[in-house]
C-alpha atoms as a PDB file:
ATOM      1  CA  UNK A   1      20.446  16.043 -69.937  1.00  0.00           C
ATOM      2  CA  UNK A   2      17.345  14.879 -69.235  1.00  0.00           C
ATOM      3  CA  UNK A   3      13.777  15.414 -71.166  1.00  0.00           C
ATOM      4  CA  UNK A   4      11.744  14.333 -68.623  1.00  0.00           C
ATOM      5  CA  UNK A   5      12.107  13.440 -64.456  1.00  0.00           C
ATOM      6  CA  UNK A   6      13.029  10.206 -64.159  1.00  0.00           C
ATOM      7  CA  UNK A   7      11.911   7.867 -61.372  1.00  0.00           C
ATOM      8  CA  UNK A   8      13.474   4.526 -60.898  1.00  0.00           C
ATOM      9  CA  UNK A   9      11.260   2.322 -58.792  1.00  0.00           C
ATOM     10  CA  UNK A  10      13.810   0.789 -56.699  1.00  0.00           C
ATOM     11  CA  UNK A  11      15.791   1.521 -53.844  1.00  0.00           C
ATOM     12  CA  UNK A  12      18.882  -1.159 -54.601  1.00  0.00           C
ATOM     13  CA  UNK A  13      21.823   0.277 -54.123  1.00  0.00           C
ATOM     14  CA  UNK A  14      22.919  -1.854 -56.689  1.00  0.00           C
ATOM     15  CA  UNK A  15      20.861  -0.827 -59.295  1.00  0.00           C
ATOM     16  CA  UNK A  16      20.480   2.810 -58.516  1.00  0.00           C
ATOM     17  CA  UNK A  17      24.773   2.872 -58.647  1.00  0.00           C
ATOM     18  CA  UNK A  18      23.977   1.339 -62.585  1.00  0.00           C
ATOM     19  CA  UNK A  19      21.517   3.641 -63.173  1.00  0.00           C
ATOM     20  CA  UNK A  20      23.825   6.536 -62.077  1.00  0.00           C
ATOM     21  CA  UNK A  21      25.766   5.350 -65.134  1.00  0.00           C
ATOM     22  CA  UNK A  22      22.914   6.070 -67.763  1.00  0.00           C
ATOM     23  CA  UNK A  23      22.042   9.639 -66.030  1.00  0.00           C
ATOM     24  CA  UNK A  24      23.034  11.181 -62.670  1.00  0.00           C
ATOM     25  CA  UNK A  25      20.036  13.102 -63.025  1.00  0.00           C
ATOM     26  CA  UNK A  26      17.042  10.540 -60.994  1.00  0.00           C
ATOM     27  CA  UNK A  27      15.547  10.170 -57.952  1.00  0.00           C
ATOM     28  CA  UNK A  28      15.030   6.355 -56.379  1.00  0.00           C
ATOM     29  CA  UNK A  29      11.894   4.917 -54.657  1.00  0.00           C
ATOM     30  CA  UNK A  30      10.812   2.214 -53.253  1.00  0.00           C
ATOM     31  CA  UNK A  31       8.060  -0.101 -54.855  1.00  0.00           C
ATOM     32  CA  UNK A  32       7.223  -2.772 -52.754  1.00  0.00           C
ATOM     33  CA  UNK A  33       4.725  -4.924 -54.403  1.00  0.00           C
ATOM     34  CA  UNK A  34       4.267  -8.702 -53.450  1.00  0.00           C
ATOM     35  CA  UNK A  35       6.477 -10.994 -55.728  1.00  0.00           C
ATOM     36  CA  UNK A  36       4.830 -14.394 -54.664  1.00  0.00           C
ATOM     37  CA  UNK A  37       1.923 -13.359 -57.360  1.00  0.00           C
ATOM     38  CA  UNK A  38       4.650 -13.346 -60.041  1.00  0.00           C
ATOM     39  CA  UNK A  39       6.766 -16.533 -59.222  1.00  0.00           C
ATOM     40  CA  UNK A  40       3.997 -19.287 -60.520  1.00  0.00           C
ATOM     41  CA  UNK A  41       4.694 -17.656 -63.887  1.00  0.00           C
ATOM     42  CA  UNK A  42       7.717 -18.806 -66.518  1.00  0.00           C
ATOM     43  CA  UNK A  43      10.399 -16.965 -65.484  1.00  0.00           C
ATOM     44  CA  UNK A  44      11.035 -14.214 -68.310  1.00  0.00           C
ATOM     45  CA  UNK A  45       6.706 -13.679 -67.926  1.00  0.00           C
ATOM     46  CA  UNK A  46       7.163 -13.208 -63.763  1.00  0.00           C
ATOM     47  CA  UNK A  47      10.036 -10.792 -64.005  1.00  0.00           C
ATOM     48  CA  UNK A  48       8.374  -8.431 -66.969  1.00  0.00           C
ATOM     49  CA  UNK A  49       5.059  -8.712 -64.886  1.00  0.00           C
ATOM     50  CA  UNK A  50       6.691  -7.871 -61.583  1.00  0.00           C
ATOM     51  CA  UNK A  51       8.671  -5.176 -63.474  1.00  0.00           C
ATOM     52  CA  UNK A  52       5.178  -3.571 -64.633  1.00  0.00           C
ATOM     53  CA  UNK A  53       3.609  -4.129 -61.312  1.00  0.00           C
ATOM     54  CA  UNK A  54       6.269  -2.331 -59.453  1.00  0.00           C
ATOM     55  CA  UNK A  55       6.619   0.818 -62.413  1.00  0.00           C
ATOM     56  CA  UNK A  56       2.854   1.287 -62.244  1.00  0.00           C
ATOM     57  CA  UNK A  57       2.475   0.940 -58.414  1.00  0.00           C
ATOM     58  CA  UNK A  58       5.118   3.724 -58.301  1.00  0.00           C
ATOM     59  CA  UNK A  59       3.765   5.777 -61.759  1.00  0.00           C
ATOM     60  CA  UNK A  60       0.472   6.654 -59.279  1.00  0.00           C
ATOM     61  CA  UNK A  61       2.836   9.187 -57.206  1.00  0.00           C
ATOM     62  CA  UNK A  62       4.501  10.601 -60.385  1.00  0.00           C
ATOM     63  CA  UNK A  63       2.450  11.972 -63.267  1.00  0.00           C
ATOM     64  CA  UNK A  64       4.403  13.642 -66.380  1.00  0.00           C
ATOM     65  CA  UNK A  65       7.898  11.526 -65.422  1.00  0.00           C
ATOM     66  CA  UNK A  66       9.500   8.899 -67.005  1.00  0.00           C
ATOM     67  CA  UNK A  67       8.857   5.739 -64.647  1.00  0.00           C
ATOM     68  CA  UNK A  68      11.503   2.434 -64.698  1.00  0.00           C
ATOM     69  CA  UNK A  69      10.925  -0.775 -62.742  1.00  0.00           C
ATOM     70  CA  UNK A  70      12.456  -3.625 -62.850  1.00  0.00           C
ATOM     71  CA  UNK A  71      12.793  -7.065 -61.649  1.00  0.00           C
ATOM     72  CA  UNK A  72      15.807  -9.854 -61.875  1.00  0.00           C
ATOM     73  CA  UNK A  73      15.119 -13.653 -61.789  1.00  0.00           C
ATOM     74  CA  UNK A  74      17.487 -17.321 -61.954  1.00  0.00           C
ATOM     75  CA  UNK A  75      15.684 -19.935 -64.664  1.00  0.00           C
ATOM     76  CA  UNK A  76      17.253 -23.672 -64.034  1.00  0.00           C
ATOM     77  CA  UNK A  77      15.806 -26.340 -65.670  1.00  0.00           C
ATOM     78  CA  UNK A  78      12.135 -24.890 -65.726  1.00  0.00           C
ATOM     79  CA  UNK A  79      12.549 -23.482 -62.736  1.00  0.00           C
ATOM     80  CA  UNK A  80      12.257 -19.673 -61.635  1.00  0.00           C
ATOM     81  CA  UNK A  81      14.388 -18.733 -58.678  1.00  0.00           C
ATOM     82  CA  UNK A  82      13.793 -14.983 -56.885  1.00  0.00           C
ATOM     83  CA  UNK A  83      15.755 -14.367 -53.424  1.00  0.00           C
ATOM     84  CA  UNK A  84      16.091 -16.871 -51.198  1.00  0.00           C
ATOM     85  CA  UNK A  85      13.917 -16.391 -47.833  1.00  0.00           C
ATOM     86  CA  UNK A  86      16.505 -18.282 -45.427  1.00  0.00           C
ATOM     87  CA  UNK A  87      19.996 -20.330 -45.326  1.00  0.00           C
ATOM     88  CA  UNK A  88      17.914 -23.527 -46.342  1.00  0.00           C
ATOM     89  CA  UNK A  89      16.143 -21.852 -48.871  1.00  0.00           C
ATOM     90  CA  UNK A  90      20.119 -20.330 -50.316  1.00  0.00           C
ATOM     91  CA  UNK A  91      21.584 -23.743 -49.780  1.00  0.00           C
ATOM     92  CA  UNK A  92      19.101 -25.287 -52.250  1.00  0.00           C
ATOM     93  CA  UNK A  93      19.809 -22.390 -54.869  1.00  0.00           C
ATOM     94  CA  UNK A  94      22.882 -22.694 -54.350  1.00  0.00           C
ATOM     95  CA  UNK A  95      23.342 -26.879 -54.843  1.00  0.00           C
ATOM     96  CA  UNK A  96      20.926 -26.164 -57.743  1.00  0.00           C
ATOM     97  CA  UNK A  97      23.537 -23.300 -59.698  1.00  0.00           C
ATOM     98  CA  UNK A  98      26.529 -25.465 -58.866  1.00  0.00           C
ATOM     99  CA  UNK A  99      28.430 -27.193 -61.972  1.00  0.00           C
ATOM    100  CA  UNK A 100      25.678 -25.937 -64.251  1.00  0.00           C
ATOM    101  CA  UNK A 101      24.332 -22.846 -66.643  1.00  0.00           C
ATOM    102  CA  UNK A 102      21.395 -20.586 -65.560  1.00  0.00           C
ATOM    103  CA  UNK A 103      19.685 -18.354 -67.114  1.00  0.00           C
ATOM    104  CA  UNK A 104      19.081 -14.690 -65.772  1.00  0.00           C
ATOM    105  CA  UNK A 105      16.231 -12.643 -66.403  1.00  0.00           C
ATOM    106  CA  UNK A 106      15.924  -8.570 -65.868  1.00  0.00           C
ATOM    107  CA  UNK A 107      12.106  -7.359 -66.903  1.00  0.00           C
ATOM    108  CA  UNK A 108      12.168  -3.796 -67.324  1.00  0.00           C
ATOM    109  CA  UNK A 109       9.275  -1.844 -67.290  1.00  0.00           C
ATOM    110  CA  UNK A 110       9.140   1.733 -68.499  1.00  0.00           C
ATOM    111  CA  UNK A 111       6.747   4.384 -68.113  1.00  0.00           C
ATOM    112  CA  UNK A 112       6.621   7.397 -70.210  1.00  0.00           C
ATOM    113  CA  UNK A 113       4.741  10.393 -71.651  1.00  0.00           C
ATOM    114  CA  UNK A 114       5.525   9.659 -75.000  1.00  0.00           C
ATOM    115  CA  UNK A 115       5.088   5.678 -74.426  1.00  0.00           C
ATOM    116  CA  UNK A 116       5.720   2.387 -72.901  1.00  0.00           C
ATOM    117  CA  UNK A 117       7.845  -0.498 -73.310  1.00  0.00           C
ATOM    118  CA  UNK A 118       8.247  -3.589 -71.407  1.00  0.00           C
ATOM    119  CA  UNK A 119      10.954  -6.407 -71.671  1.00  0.00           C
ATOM    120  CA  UNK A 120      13.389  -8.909 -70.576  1.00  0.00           C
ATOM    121  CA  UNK A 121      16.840  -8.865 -71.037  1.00  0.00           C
ATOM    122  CA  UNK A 122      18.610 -12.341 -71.070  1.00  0.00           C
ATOM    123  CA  UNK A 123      22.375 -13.518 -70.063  1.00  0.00           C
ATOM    124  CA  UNK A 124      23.272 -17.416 -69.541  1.00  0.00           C
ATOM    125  CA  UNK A 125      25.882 -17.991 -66.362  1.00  0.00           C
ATOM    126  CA  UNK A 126      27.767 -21.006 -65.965  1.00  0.00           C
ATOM    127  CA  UNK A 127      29.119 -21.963 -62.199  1.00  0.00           C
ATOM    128  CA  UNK A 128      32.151 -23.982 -61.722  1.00  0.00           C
ATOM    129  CA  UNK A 129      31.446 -26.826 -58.921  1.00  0.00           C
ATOM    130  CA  UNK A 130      30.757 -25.780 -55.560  1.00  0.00           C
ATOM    131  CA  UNK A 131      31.506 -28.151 -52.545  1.00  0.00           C
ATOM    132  CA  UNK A 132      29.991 -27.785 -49.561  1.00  0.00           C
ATOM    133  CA  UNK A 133      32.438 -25.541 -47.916  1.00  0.00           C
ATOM    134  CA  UNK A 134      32.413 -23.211 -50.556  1.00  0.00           C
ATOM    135  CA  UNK A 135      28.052 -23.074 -50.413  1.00  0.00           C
ATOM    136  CA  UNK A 136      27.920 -22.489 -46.422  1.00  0.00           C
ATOM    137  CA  UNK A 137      30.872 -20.064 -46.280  1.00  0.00           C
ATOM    138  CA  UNK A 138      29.195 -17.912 -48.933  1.00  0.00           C
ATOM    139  CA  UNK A 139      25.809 -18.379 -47.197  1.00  0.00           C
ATOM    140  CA  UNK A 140      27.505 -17.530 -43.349  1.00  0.00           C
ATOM    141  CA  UNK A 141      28.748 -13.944 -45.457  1.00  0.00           C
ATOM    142  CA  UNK A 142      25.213 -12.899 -45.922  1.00  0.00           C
ATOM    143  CA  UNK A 143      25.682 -12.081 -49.067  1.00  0.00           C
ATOM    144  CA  UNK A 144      23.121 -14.526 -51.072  1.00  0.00           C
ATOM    145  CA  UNK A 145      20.339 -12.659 -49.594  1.00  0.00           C
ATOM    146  CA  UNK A 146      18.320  -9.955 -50.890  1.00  0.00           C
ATOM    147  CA  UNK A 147      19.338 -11.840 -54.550  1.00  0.00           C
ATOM    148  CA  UNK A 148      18.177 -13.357 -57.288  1.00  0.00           C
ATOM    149  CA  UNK A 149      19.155 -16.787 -57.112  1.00  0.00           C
ATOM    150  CA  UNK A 150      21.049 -16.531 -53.860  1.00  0.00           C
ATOM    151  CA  UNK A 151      24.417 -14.896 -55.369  1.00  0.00           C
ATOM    152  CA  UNK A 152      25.885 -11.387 -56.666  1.00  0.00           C
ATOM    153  CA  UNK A 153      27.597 -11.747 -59.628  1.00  0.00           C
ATOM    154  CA  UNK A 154      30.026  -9.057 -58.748  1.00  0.00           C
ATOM    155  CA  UNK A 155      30.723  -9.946 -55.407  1.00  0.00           C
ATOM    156  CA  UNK A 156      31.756 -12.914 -53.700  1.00  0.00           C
ATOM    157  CA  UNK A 157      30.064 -15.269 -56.081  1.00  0.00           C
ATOM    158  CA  UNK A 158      32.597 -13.822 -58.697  1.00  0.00           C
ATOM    159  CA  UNK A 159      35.108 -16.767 -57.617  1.00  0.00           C
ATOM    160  CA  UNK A 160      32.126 -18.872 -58.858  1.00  0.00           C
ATOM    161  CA  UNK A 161      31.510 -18.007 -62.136  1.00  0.00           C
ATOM    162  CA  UNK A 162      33.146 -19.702 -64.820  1.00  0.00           C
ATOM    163  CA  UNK A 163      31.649 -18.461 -67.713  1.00  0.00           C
ATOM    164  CA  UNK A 164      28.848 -15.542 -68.846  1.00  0.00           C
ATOM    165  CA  UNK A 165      26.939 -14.976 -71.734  1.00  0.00           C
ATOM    166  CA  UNK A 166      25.138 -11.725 -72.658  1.00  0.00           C
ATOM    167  CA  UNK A 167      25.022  -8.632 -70.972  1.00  0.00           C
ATOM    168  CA  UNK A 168      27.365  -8.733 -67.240  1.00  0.00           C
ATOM    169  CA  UNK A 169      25.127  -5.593 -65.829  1.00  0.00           C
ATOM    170  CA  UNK A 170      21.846  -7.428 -66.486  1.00  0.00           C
ATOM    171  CA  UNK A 171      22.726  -9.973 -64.028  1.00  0.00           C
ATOM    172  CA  UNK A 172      23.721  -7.557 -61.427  1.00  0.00           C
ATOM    173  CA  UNK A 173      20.368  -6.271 -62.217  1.00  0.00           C
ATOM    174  CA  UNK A 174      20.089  -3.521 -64.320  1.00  0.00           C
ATOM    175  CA  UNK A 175      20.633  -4.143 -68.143  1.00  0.00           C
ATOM    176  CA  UNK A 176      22.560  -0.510 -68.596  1.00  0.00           C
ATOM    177  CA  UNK A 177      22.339  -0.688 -72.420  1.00  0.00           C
ATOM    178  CA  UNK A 178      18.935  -1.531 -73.391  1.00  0.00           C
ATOM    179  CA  UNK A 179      17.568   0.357 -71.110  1.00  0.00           C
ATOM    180  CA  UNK A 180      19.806   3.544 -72.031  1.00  0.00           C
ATOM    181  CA  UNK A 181      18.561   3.191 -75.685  1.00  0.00           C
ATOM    182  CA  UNK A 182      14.851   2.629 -74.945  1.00  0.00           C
ATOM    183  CA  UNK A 183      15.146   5.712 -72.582  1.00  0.00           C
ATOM    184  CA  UNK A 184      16.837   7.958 -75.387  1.00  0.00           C
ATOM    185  CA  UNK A 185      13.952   6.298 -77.754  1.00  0.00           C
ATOM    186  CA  UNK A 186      11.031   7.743 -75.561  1.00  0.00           C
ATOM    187  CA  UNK A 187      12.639  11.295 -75.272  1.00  0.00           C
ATOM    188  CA  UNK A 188      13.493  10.972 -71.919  1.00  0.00           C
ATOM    189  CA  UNK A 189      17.142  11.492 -72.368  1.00  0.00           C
ATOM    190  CA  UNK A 190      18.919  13.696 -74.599  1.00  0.00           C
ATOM    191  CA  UNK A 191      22.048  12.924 -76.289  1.00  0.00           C
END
């Protein structure tokens, strides 16, 4: 049961299928705000700022709900990775992740009567070695795109992964837990 109407500002299946597991009880929207803004900052700063940007662009249609945005980035060695725009661009991530441990970021941004809160969840991923058949088959089944980093953690990519760290849903991109207790915190769910 829910105290308040709850908006989550995003239209990702993936995330709105996670969010289903916190509360059946929400309506999805999109948020479109431009991301290029928030990619010249450190990585947990750009997704808690994109998070905020995309909860407050969508707060202006909803007044008296409860308002979650939320944004996933890859950090490797300083560097902040958001979706790839083309092959080249997933080939690079991709070359980049291989044989190494990244760092994934989900800022969450929530918007309520009865308060705010904004943060970053954090979960280190290791990938085994990727050769180059591996990289270009995984890039030919479309599947890097649209994600963080160029992969889906619980897709194809999953033959990939050789070790995780921290929450598994937060790299999907939706950190179930934390945001289920900040939610229940604010008043927005009952339980």
């Amino acid at each position: 049961m829910n105290g308040y109407k709850i908006i989550l500002a995003s239209e990702s299946p993936r995330r709105r299928e996670l969010f289903s597991l916190i509360t059946p009880d929400f309506t999805s929207v999109s948020s479109d705000v431009d991301e290029s803004e928030g990619h010249t900052l450190p990585a947990v700063d750009c997704c808690r700022t994109l998070a905020r940007l995309k909860c407050e662009t969508a707060a202006k249609s909803f007044d008296g709900c409860c308002i979650i945005g939320c944004d996933t980035v890859v950090e490797i060695n300083g560097l902040t990775l958001g979706k790839p725009r083309d092959d080249d661009d997933a080939r690079v991530m991709l070359k980049m992740l291989s044989g190494e441990t990244h760092t994934v970021y989900t800022g969450v941004h929530i918007i309520c009567p009865d308060g705010t809160v904004n943060f970053a969840e954090r979960t280190e991923v290791t990938f085994s070695e990727l050769n180059e058949t591996e990289i270009e088959s995984y890039i030919v089944s479309g599947e890097p795109f649209g994600k963080a980093g160029s992969y889906g953690i619980q897709g194809g990519a999953s033959k990939f992964i050789s070790g995780i760290s921290g929450d598994y849903f937060n790299v999907v991109g939706l950190p179930v837990s934390h945001i289920y207790r900040e939610l229940k915190r604010l008043g927005a769910i009952m339980a």
